[in-house]
C-alpha atoms as a PDB file:
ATOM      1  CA  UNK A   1      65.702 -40.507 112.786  1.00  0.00           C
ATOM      2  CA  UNK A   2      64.266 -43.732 111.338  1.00  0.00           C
ATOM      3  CA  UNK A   3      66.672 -45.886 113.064  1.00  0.00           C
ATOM      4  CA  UNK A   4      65.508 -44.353 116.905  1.00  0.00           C
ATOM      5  CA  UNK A   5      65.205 -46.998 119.154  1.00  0.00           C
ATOM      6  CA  UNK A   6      63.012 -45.734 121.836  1.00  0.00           C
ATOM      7  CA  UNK A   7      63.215 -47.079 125.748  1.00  0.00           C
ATOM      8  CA  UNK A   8      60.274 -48.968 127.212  1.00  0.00           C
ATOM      9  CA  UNK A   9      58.105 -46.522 128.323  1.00  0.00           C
ATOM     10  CA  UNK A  10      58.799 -44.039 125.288  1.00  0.00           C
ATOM     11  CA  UNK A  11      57.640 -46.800 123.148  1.00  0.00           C
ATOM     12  CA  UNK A  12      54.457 -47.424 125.277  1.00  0.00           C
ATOM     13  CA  UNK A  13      53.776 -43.677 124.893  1.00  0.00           C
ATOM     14  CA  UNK A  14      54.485 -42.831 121.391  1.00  0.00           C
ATOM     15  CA  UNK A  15      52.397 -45.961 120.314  1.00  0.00           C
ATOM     16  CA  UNK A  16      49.368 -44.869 122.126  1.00  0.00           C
ATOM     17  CA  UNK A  17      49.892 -41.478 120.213  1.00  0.00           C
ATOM     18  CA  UNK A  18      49.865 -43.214 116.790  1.00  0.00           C
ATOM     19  CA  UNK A  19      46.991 -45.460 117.259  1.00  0.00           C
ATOM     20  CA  UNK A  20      45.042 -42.876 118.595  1.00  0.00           C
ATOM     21  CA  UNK A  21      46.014 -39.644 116.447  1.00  0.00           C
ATOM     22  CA  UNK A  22      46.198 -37.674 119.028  1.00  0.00           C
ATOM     23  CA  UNK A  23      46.590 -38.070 122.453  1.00  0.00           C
ATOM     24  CA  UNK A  24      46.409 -36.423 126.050  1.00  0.00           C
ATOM     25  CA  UNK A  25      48.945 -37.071 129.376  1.00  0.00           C
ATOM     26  CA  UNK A  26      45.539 -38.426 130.794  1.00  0.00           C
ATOM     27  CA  UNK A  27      44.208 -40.298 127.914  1.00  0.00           C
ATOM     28  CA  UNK A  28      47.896 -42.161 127.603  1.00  0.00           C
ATOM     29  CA  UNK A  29      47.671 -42.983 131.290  1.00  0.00           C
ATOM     30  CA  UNK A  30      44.222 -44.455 130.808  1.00  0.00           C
ATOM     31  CA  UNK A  31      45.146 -46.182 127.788  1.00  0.00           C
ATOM     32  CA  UNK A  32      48.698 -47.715 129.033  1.00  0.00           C
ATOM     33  CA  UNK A  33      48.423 -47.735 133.098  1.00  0.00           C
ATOM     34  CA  UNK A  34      51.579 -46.040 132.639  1.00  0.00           C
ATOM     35  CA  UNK A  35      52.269 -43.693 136.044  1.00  0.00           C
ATOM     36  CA  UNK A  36      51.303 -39.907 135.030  1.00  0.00           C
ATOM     37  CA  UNK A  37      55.214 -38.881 136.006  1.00  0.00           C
ATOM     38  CA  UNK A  38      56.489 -41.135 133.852  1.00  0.00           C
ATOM     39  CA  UNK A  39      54.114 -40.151 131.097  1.00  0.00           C
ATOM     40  CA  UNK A  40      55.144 -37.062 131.295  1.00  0.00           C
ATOM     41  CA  UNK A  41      58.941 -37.506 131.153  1.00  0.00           C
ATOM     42  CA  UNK A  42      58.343 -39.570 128.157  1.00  0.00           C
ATOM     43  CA  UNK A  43      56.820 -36.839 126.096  1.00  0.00           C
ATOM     44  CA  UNK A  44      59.330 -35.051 127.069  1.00  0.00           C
ATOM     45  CA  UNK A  45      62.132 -37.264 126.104  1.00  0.00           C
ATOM     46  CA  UNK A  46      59.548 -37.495 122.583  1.00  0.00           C
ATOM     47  CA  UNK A  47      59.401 -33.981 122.235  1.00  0.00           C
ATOM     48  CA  UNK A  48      63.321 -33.728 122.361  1.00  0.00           C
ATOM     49  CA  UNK A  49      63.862 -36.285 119.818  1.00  0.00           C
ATOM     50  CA  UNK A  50      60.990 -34.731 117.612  1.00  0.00           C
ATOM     51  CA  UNK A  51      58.512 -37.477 117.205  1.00  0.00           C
ATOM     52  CA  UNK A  52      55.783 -35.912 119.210  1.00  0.00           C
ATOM     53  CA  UNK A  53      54.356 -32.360 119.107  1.00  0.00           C
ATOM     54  CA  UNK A  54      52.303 -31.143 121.563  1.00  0.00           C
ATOM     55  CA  UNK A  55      49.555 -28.525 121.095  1.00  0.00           C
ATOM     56  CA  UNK A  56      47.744 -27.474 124.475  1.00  0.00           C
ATOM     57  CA  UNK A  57      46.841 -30.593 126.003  1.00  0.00           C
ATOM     58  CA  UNK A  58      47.271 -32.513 123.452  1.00  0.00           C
ATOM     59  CA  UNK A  59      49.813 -34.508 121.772  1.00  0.00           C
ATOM     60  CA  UNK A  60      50.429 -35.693 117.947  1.00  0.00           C
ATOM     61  CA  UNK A  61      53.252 -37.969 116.369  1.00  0.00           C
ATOM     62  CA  UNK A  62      55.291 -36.148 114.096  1.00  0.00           C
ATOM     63  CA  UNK A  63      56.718 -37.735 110.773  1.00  0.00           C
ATOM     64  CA  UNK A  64      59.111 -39.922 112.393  1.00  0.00           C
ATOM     65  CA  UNK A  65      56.829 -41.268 115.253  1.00  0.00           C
ATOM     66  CA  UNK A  66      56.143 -44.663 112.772  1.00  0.00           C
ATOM     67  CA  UNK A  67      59.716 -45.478 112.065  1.00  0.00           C
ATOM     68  CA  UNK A  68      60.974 -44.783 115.211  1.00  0.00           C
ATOM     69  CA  UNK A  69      58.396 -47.418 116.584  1.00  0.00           C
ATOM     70  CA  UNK A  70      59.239 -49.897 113.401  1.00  0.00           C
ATOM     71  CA  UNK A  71      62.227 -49.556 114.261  1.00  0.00           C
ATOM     72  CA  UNK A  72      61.807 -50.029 117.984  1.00  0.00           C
ATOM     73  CA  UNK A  73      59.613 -52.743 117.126  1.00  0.00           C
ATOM     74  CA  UNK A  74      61.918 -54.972 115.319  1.00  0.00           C
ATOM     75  CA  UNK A  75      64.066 -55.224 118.161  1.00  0.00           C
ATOM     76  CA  UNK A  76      61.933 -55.439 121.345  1.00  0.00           C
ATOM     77  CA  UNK A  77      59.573 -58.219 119.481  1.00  0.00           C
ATOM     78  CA  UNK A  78      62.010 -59.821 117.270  1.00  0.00           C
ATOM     79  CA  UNK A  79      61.559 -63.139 119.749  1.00  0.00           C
ATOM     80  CA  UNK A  80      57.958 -62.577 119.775  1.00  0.00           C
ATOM     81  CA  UNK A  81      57.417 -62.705 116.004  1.00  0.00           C
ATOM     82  CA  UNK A  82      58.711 -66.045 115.569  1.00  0.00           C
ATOM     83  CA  UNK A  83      56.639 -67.629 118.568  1.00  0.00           C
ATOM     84  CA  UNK A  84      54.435 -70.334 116.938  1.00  0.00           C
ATOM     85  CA  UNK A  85      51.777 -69.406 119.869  1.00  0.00           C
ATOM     86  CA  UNK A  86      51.852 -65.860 118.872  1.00  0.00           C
ATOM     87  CA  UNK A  87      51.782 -66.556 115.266  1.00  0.00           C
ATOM     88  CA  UNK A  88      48.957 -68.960 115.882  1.00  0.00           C
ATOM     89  CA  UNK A  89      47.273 -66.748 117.802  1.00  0.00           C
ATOM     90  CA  UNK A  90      47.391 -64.188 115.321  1.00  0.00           C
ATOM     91  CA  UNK A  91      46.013 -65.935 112.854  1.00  0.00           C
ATOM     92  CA  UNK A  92      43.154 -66.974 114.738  1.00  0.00           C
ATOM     93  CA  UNK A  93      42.876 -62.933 115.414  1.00  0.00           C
ATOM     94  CA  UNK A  94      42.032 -62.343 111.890  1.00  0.00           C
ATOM     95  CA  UNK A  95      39.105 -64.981 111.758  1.00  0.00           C
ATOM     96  CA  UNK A  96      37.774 -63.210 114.869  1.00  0.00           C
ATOM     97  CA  UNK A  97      38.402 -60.014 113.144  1.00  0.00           C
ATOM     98  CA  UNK A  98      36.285 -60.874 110.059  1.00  0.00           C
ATOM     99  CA  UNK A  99      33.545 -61.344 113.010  1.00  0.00           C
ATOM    100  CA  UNK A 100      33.819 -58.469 114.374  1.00  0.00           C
ATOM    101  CA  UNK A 101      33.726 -56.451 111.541  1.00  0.00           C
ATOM    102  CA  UNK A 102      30.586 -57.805 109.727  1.00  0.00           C
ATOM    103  CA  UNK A 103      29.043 -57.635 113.651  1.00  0.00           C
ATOM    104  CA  UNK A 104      29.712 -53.783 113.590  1.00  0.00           C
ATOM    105  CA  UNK A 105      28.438 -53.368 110.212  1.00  0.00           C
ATOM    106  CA  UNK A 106      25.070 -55.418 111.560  1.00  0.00           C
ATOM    107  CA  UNK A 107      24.876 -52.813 114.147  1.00  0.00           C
ATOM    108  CA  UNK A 108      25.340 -49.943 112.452  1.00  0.00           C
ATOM    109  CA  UNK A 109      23.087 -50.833 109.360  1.00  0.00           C
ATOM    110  CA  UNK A 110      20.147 -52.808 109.151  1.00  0.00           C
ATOM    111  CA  UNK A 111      18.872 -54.815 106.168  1.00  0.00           C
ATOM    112  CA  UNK A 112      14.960 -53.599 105.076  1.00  0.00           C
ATOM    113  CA  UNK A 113      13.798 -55.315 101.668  1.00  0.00           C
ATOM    114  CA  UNK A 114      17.139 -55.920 100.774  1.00  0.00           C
ATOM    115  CA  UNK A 115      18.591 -52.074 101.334  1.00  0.00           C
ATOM    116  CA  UNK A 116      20.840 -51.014 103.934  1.00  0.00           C
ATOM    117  CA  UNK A 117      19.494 -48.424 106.274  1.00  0.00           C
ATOM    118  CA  UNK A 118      21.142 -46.964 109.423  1.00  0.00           C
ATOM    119  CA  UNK A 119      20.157 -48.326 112.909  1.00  0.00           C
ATOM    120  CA  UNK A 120      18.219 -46.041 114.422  1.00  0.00           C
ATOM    121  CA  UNK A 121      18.349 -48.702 117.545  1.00  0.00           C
ATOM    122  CA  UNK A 122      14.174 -48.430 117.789  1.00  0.00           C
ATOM    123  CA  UNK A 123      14.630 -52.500 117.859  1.00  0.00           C
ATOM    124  CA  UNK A 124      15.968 -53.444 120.914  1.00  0.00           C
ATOM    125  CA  UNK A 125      15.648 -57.005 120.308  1.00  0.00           C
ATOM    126  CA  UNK A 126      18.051 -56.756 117.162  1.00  0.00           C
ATOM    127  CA  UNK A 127      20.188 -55.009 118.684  1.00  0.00           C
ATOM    128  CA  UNK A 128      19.867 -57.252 121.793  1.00  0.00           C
ATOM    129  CA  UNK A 129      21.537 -59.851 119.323  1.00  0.00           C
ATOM    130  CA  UNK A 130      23.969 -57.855 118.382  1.00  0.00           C
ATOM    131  CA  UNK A 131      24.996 -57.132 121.650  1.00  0.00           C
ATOM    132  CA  UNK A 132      25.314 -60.511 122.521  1.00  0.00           C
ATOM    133  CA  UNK A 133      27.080 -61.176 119.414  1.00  0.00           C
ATOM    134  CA  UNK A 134      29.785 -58.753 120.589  1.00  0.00           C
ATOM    135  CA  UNK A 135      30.451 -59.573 123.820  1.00  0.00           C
ATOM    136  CA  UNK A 136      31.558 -63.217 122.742  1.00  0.00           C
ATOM    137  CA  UNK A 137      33.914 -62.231 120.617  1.00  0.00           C
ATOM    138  CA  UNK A 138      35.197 -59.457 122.508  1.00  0.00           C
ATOM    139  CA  UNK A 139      35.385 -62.116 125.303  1.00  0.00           C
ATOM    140  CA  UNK A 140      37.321 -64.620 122.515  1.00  0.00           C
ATOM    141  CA  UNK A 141      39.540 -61.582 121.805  1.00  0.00           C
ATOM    142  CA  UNK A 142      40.590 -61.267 125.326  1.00  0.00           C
ATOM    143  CA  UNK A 143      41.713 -64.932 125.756  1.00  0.00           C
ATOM    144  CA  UNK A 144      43.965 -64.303 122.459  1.00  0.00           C
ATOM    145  CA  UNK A 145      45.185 -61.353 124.103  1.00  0.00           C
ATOM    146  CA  UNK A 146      46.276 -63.631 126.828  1.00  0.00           C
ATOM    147  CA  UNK A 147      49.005 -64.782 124.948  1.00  0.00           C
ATOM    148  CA  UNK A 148      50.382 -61.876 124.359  1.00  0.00           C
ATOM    149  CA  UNK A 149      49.957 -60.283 127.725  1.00  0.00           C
ATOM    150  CA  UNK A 150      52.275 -63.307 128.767  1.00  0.00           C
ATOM    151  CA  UNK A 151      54.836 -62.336 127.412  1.00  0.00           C
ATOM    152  CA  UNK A 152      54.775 -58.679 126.883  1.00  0.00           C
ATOM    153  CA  UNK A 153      52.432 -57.382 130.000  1.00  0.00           C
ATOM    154  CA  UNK A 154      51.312 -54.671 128.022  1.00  0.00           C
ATOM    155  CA  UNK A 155      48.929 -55.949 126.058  1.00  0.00           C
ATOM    156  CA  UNK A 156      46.917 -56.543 129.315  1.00  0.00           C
ATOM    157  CA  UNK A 157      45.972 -53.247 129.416  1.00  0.00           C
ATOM    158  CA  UNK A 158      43.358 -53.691 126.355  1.00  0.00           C
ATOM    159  CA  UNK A 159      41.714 -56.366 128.480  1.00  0.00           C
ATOM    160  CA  UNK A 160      40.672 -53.614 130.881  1.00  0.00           C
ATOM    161  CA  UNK A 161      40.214 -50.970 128.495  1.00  0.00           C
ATOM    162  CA  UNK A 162      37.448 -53.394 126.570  1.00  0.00           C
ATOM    163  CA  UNK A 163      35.857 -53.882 130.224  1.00  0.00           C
ATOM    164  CA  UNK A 164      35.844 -50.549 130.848  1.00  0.00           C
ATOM    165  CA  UNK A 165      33.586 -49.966 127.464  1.00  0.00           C
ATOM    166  CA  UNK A 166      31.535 -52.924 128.214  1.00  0.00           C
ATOM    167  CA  UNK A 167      30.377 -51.886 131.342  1.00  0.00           C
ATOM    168  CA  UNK A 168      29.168 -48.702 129.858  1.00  0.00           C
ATOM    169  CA  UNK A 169      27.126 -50.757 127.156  1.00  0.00           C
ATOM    170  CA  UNK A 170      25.611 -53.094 129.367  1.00  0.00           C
ATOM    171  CA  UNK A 171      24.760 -49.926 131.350  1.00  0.00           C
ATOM    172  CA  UNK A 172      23.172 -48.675 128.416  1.00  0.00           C
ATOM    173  CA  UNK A 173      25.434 -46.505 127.242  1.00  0.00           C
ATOM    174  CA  UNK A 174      25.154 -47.160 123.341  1.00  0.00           C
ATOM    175  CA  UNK A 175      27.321 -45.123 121.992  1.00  0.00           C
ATOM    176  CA  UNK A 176      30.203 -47.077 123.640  1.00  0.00           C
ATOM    177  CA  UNK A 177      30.062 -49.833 121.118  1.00  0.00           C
ATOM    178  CA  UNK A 178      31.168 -48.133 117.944  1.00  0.00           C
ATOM    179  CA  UNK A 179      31.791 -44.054 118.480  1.00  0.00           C
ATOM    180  CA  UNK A 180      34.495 -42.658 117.205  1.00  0.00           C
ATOM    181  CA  UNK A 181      34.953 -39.978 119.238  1.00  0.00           C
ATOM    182  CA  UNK A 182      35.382 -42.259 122.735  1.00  0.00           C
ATOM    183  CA  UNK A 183      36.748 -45.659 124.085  1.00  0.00           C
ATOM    184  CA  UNK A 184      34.715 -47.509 122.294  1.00  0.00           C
ATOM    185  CA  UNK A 185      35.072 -51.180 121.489  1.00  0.00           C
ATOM    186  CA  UNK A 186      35.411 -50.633 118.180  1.00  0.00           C
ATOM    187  CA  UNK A 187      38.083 -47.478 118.448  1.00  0.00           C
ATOM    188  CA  UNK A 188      39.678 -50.226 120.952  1.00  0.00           C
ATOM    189  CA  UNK A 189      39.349 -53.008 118.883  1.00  0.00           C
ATOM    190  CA  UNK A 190      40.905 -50.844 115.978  1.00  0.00           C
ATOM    191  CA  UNK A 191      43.816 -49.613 117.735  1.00  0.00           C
ATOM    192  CA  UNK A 192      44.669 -53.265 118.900  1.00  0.00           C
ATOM    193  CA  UNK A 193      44.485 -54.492 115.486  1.00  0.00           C
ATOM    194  CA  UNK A 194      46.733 -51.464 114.452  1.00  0.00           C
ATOM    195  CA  UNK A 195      49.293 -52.638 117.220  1.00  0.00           C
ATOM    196  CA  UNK A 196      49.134 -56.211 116.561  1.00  0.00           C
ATOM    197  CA  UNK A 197      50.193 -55.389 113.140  1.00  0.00           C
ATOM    198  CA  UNK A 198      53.281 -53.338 114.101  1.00  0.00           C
ATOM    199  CA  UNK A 199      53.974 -55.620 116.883  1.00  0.00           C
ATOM    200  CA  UNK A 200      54.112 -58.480 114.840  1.00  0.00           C
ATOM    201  CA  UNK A 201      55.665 -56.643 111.518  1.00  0.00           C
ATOM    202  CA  UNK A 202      52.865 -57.692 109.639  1.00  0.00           C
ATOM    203  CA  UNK A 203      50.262 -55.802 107.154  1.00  0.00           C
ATOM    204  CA  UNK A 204      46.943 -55.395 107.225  1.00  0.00           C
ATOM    205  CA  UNK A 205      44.743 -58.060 105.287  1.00  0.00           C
ATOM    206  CA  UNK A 206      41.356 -56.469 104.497  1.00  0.00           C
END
């Protein structure tokens, strides 16, 4: 099964499964834009081919899910990975990356006499910082992803997904910036770091 090559919107589906672990019709249509029909025919077509598995309303890649998308990958991107744009784009990802990551850290942990101790957010002016912090380099993130959503339109679906999130933390909604149990930036941020990486045939650095 390792050498499936999946259609378009198969692809778009059973990737949003693997990034997220688990997955419903409704949470792939939020996360790809992808109509609900077509959603659903997809899982279908996944559930056929057994690389999905779907419990209630919910739906988890099966052992072959990766490979199949490897494999899928190395043919619908094989142009892409060899674009010096996207290659220089991608390495300017991973310096924004390194940002991103120590910014989460900041705002998950604070520094007191040289400990680390969680945020308990009392500080609004830290976190204030932090905030700030964050949206510039989710705002440098999206103008990488622009270079990807040129040539695979995709990809301009995490541009909305991160406004979507932002608009909840600027409304005050904290847990929005790093839960892992919603569409958070950071659950965002992770799963477009995960499909950079597959996109691109490339492994993780850190």
């Amino acid at each position: 099964m390792t050498d499936t090559v999946l259609d378009t919107t198969q692809y778009d589906v059973l990737n949003t499964i693997a990034l997220k672990k688990m997955a419903s019709a409704q949470g792939i249509v939020d996360a790809t834009g992808v109509a609900q029909g077509d959603v659903m025919s997809a899982l279908s077509a996944l559930q056929s081919l057994g690389l999905v598995a779907t419990i209630g309303d919910q739906s988890l890649p099966m052992d072959d899910a990766v490979p199949a998308l490897v494999a899928t990958s190395n043919e619908r991107y094989a142009a892409l990975r060899i674009d010096p744009a996207v290659r220089e784009m991608a390495d300017k990802f991973e310096v924004v990356n390194g940002q991103f990551l120590t910014v989460i850290s900041s705002w998950q942990q604070i520094d007191v006499g040289g400990r680390k101790i969680t945020n308990d957010h009392t500080d609004s002016e830290y976190d204030d910082k932090i905030l700030s912090r964050l949206d510039k380099l989710v705002a440098r993130l999206i103008q990488l992803i622009d270079v990807l959503s040129e040539r695979d339109i995709r990809f301009d679906r995490y541009a909305v997904r991160f406004a979507r999130a932002n608009d909840q933390v600027v409304a005050g909604n904290l847990a929005y910036v790093s839960s892992p149990t919603i569409e958070s930036v950071h659950n965002i941020w992770f799963e477009f770091h995960e499909d950079l990486l597959r996109t691109l045939g490339r492994e993780r650095n850190e």
